[in-house]
PDB file of N, CA and C in Angstrom:
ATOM      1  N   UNK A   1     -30.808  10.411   0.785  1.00  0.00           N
ATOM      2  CA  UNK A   1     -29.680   9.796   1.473  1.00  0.00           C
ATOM      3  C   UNK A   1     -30.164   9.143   2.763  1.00  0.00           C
ATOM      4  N   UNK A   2     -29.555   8.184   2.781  1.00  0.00           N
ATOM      5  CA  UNK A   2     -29.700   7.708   3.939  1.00  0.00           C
ATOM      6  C   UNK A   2     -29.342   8.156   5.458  1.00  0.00           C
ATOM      7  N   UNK A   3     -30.128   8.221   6.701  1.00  0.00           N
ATOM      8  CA  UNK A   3     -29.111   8.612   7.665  1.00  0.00           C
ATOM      9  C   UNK A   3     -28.268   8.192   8.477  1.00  0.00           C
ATOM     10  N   UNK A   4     -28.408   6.737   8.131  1.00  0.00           N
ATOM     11  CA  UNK A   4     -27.562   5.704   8.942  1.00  0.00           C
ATOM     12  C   UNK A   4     -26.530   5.483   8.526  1.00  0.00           C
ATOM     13  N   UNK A   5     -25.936   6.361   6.953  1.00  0.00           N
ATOM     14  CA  UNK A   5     -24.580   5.957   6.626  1.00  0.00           C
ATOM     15  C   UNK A   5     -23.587   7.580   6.723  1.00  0.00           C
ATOM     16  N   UNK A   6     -22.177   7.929   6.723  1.00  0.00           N
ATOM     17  CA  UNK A   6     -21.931   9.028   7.135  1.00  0.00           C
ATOM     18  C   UNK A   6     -21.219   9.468   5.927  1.00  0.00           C
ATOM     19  N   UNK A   7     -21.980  11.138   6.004  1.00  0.00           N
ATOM     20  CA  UNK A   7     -21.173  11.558   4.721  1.00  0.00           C
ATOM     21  C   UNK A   7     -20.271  12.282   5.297  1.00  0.00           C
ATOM     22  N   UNK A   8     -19.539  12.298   3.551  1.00  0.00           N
ATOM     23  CA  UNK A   8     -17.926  13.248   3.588  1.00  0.00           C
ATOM     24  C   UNK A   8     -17.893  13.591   2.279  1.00  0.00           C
ATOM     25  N   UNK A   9     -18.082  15.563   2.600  1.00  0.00           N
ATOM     26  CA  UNK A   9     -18.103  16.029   1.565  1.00  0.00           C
ATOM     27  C   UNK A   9     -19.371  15.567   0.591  1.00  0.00           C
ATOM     28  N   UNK A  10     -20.687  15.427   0.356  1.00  0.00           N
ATOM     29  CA  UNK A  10     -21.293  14.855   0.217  1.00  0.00           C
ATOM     30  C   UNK A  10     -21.502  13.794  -0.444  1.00  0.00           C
ATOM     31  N   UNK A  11     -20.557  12.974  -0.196  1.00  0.00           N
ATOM     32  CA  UNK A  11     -20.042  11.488  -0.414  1.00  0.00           C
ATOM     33  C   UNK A  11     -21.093  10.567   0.622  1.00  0.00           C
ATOM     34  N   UNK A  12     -21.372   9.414   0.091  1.00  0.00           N
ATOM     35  CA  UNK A  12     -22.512   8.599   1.188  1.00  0.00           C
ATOM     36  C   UNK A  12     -21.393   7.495   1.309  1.00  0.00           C
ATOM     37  N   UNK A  13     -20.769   7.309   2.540  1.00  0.00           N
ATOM     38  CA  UNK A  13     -19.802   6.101   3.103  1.00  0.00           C
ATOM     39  C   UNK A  13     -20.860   5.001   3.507  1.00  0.00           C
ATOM     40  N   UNK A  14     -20.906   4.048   3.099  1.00  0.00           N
ATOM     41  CA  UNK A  14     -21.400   3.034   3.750  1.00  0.00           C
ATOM     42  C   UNK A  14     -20.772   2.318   4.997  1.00  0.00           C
ATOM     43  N   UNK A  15     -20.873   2.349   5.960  1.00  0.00           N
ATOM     44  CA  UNK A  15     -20.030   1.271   7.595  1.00  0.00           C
ATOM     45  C   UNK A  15     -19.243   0.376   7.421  1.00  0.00           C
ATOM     46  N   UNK A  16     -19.289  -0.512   6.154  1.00  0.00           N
ATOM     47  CA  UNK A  16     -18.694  -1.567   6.294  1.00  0.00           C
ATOM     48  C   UNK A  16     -17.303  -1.352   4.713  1.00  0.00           C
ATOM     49  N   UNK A  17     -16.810  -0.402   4.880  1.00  0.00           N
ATOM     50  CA  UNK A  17     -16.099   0.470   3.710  1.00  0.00           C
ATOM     51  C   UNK A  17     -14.877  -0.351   3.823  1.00  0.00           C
ATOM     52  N   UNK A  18     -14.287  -0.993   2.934  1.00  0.00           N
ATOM     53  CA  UNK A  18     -12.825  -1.283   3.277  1.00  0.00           C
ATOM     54  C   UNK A  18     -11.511  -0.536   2.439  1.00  0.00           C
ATOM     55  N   UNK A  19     -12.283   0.185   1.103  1.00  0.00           N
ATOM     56  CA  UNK A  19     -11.147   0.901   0.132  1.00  0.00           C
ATOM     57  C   UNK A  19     -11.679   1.366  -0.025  1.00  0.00           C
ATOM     58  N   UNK A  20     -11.260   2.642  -1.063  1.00  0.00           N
ATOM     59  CA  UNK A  20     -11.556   3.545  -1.684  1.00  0.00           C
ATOM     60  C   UNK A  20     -11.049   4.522  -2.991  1.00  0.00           C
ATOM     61  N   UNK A  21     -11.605   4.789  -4.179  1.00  0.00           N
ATOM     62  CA  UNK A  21     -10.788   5.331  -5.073  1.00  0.00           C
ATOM     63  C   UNK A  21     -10.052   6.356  -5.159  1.00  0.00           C
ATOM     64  N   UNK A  22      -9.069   6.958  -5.548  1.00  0.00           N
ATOM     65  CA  UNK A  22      -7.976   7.950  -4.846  1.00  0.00           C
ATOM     66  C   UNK A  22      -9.030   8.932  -4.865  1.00  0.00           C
ATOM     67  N   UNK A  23      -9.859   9.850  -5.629  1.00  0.00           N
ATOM     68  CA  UNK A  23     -10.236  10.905  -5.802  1.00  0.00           C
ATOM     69  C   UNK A  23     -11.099  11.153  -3.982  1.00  0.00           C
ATOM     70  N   UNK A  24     -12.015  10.045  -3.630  1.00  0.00           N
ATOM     71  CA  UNK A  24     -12.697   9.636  -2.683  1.00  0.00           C
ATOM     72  C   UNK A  24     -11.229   9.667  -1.134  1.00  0.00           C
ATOM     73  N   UNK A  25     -10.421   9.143  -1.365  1.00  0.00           N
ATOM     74  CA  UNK A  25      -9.639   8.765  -0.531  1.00  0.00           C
ATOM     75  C   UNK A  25      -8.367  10.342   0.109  1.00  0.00           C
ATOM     76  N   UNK A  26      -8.447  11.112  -1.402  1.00  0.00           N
ATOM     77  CA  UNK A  26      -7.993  12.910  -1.242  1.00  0.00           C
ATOM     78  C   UNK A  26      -9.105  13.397  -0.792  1.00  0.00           C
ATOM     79  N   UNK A  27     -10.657  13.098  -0.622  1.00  0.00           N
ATOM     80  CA  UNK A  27     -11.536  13.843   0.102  1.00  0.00           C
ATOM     81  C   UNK A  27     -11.563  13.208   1.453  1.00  0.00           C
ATOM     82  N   UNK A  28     -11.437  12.129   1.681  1.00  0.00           N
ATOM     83  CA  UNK A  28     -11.352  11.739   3.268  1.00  0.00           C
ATOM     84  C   UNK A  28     -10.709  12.380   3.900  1.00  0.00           C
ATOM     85  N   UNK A  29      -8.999  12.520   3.216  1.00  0.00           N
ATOM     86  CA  UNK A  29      -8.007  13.190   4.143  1.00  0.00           C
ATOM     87  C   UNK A  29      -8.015  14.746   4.030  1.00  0.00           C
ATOM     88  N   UNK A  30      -9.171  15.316   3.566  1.00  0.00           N
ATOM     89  CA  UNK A  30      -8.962  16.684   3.286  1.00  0.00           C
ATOM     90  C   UNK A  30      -7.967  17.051   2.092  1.00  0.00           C
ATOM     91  N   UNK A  31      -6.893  16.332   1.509  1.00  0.00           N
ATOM     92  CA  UNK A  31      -6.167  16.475   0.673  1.00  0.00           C
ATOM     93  C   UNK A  31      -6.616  16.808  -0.651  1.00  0.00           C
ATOM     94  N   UNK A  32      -5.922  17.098  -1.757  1.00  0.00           N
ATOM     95  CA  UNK A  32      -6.051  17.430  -2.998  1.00  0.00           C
ATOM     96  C   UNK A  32      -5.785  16.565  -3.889  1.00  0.00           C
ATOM     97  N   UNK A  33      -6.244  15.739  -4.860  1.00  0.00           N
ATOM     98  CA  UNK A  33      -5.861  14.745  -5.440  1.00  0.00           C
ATOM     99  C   UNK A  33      -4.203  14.395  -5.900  1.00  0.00           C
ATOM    100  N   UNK A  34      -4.128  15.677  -6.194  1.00  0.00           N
ATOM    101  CA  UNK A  34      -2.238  15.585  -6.375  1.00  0.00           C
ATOM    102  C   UNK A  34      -1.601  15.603  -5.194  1.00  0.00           C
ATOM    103  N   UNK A  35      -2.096  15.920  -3.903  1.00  0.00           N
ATOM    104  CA  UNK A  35      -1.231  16.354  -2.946  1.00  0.00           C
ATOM    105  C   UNK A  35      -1.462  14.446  -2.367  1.00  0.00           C
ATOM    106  N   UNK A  36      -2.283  13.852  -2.597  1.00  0.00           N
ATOM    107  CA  UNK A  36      -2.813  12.309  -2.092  1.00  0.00           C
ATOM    108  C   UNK A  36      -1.634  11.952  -2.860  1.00  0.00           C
ATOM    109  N   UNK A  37      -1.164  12.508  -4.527  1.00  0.00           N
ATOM    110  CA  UNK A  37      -0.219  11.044  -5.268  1.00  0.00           C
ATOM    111  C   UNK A  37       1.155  11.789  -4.833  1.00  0.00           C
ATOM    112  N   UNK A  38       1.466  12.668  -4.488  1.00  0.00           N
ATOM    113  CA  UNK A  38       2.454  13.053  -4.304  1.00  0.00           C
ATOM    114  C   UNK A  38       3.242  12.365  -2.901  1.00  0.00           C
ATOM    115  N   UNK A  39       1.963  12.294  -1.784  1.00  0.00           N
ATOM    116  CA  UNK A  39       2.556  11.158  -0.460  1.00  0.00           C
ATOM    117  C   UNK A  39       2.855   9.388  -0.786  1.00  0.00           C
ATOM    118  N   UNK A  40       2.088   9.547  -2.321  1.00  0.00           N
ATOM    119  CA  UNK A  40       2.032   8.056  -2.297  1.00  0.00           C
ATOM    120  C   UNK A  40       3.890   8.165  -3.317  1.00  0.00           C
ATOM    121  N   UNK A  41       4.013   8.776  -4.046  1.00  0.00           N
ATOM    122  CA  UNK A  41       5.589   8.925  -4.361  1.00  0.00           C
ATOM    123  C   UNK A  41       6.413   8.594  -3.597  1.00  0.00           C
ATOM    124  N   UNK A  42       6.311   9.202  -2.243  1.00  0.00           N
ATOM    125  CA  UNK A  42       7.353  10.084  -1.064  1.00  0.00           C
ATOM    126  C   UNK A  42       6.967   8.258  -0.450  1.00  0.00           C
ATOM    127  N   UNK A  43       6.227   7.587  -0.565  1.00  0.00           N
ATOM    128  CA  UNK A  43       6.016   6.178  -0.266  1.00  0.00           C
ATOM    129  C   UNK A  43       5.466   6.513   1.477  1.00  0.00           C
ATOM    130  N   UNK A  44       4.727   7.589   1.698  1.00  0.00           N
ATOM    131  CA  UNK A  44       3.647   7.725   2.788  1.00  0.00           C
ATOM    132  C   UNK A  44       2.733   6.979   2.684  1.00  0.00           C
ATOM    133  N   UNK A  45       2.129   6.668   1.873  1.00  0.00           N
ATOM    134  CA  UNK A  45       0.442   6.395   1.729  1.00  0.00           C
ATOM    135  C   UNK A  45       0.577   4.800   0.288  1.00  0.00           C
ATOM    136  N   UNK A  46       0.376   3.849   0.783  1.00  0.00           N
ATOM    137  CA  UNK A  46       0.587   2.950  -0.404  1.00  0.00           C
ATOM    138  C   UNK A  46      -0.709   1.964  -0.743  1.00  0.00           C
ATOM    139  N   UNK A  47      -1.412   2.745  -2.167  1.00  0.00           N
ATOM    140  CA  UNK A  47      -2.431   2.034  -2.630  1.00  0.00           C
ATOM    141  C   UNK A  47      -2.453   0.601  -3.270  1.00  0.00           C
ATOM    142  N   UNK A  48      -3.337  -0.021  -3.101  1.00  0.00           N
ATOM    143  CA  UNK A  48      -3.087  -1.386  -3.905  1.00  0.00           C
ATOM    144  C   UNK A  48      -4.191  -1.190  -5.013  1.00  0.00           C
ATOM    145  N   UNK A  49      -4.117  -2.122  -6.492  1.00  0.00           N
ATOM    146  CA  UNK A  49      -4.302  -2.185  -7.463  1.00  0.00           C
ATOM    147  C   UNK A  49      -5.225  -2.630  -8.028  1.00  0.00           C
ATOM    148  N   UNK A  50      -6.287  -2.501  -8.465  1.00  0.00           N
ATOM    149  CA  UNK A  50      -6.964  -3.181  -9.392  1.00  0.00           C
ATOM    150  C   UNK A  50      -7.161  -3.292 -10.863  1.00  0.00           C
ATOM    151  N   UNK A  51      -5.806  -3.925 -11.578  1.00  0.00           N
ATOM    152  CA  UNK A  51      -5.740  -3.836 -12.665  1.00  0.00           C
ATOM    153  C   UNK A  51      -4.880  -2.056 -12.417  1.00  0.00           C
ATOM    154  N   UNK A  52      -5.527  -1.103 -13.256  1.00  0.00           N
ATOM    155  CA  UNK A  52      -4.550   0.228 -13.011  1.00  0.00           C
ATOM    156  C   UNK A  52      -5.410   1.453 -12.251  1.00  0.00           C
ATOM    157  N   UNK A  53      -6.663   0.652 -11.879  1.00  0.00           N
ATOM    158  CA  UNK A  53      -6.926   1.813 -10.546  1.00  0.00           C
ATOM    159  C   UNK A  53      -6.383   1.680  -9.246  1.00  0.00           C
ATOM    160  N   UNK A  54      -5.863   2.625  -8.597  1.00  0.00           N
ATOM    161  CA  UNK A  54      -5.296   2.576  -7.474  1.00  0.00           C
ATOM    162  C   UNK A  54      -6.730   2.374  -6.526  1.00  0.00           C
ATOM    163  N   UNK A  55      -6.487   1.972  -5.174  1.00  0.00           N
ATOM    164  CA  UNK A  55      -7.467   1.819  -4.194  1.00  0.00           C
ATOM    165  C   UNK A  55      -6.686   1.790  -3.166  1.00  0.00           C
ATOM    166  N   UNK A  56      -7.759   2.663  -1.914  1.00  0.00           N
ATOM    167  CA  UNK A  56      -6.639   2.976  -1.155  1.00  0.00           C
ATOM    168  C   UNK A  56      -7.277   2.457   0.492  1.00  0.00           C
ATOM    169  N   UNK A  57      -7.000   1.441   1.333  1.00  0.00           N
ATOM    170  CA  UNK A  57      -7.654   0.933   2.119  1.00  0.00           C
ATOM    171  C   UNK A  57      -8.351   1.825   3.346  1.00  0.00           C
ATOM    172  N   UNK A  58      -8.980   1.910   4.049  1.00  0.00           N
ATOM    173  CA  UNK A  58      -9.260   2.786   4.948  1.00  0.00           C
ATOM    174  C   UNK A  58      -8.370   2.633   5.859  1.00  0.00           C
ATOM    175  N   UNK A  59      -8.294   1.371   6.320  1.00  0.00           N
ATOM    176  CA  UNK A  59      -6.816   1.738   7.416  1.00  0.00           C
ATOM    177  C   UNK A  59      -5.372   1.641   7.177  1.00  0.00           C
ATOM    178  N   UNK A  60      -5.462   2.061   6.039  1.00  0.00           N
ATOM    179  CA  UNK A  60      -3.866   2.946   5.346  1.00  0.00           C
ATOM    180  C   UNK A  60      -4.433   4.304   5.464  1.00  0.00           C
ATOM    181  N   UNK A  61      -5.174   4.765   5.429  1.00  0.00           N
ATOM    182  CA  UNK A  61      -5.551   6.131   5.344  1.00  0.00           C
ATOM    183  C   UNK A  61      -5.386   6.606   6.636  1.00  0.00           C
ATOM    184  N   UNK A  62      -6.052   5.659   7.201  1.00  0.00           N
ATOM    185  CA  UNK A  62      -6.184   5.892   9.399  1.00  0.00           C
ATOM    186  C   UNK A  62      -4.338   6.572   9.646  1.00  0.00           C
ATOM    187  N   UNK A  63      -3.446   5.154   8.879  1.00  0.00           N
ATOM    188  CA  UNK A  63      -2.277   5.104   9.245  1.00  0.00           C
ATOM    189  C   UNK A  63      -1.386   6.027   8.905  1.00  0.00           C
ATOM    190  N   UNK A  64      -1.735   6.704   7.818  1.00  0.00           N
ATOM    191  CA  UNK A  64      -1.541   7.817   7.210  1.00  0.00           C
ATOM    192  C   UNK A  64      -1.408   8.818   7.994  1.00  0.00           C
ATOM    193  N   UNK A  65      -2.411   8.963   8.420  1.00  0.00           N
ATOM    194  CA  UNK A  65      -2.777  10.741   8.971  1.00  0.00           C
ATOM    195  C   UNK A  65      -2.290  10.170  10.594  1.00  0.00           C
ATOM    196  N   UNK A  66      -1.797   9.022  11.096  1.00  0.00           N
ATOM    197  CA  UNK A  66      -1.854   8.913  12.572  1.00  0.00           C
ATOM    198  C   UNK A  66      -0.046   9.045  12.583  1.00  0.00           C
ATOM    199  N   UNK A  67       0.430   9.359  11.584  1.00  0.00           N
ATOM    200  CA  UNK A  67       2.053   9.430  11.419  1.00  0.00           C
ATOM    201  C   UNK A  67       2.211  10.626  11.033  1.00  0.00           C
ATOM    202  N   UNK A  68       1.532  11.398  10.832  1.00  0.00           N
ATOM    203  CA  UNK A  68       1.259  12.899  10.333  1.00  0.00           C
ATOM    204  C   UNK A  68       2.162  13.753  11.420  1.00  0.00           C
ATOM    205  N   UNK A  69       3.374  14.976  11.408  1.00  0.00           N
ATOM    206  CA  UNK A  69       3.237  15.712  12.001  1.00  0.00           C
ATOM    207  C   UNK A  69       2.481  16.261  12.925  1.00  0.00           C
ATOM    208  N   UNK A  70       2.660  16.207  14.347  1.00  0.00           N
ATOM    209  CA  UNK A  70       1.457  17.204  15.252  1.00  0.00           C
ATOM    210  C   UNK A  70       1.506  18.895  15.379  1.00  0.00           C
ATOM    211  N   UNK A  71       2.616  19.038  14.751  1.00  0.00           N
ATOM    212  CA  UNK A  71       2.740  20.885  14.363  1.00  0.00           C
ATOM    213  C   UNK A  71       3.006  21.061  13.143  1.00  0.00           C
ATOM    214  N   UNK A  72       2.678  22.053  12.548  1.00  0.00           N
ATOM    215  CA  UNK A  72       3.334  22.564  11.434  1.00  0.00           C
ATOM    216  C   UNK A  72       4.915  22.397  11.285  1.00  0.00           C
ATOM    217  N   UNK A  73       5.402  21.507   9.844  1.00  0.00           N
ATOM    218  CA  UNK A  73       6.872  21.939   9.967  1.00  0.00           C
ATOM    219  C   UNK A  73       7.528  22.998   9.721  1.00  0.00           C
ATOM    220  N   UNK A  74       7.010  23.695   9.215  1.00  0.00           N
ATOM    221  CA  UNK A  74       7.350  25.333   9.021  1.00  0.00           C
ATOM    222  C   UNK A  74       7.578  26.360  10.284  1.00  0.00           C
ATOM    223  N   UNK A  75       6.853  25.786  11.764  1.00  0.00           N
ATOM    224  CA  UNK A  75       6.655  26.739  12.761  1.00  0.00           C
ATOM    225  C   UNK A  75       7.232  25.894  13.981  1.00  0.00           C
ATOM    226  N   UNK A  76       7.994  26.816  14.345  1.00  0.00           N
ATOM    227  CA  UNK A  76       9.054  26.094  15.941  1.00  0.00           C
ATOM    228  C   UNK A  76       7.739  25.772  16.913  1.00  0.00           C
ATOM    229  N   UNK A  77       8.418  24.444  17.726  1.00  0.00           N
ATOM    230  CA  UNK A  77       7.851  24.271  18.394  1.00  0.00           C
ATOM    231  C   UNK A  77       8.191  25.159  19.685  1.00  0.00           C
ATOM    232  N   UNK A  78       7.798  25.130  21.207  1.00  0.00           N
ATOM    233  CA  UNK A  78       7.886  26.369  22.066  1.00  0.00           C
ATOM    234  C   UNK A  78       7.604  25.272  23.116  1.00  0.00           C
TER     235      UNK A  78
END
């Protein structure tokens, strides 16, 4: 591997990344592949198409997690 490119999960990202395939795109966000299609349902997270693979841009992903809850919704805030 190279060391100039950054992994995730031992995934090799190349710098100049603009999408990504869902399976790749549930390991960015820490998510679970179902728990990734389940936000894209709820119309959180919206992949675009190639033919019938989904691809999911990196800064939809950014935008994703930057709209995210900052506490648990389960636990009062104080």
């Amino acid at each position: 591997m190279s060391a100039d490119l950054p992994v995730v999960d031992s995934l090799t990202l190349p710098t100049t990344l603009v999408a990504v395939d869902d399976a790749t795109a549930a390991a960015i966000l820490g998510l679970s592949p179902s728990r990734l299609r389940h936000h894209v349902r709820l119309g959180n997270v919206a992949p675009h198409f190639s033919g019938t693979k989904p691809l999911y841009l990196i800064s939809e992903l950014e935008r994703f997690v930057e709209h995210l809850p900052t506490h648990p919704e389960h636990l009062p805030t104080v």
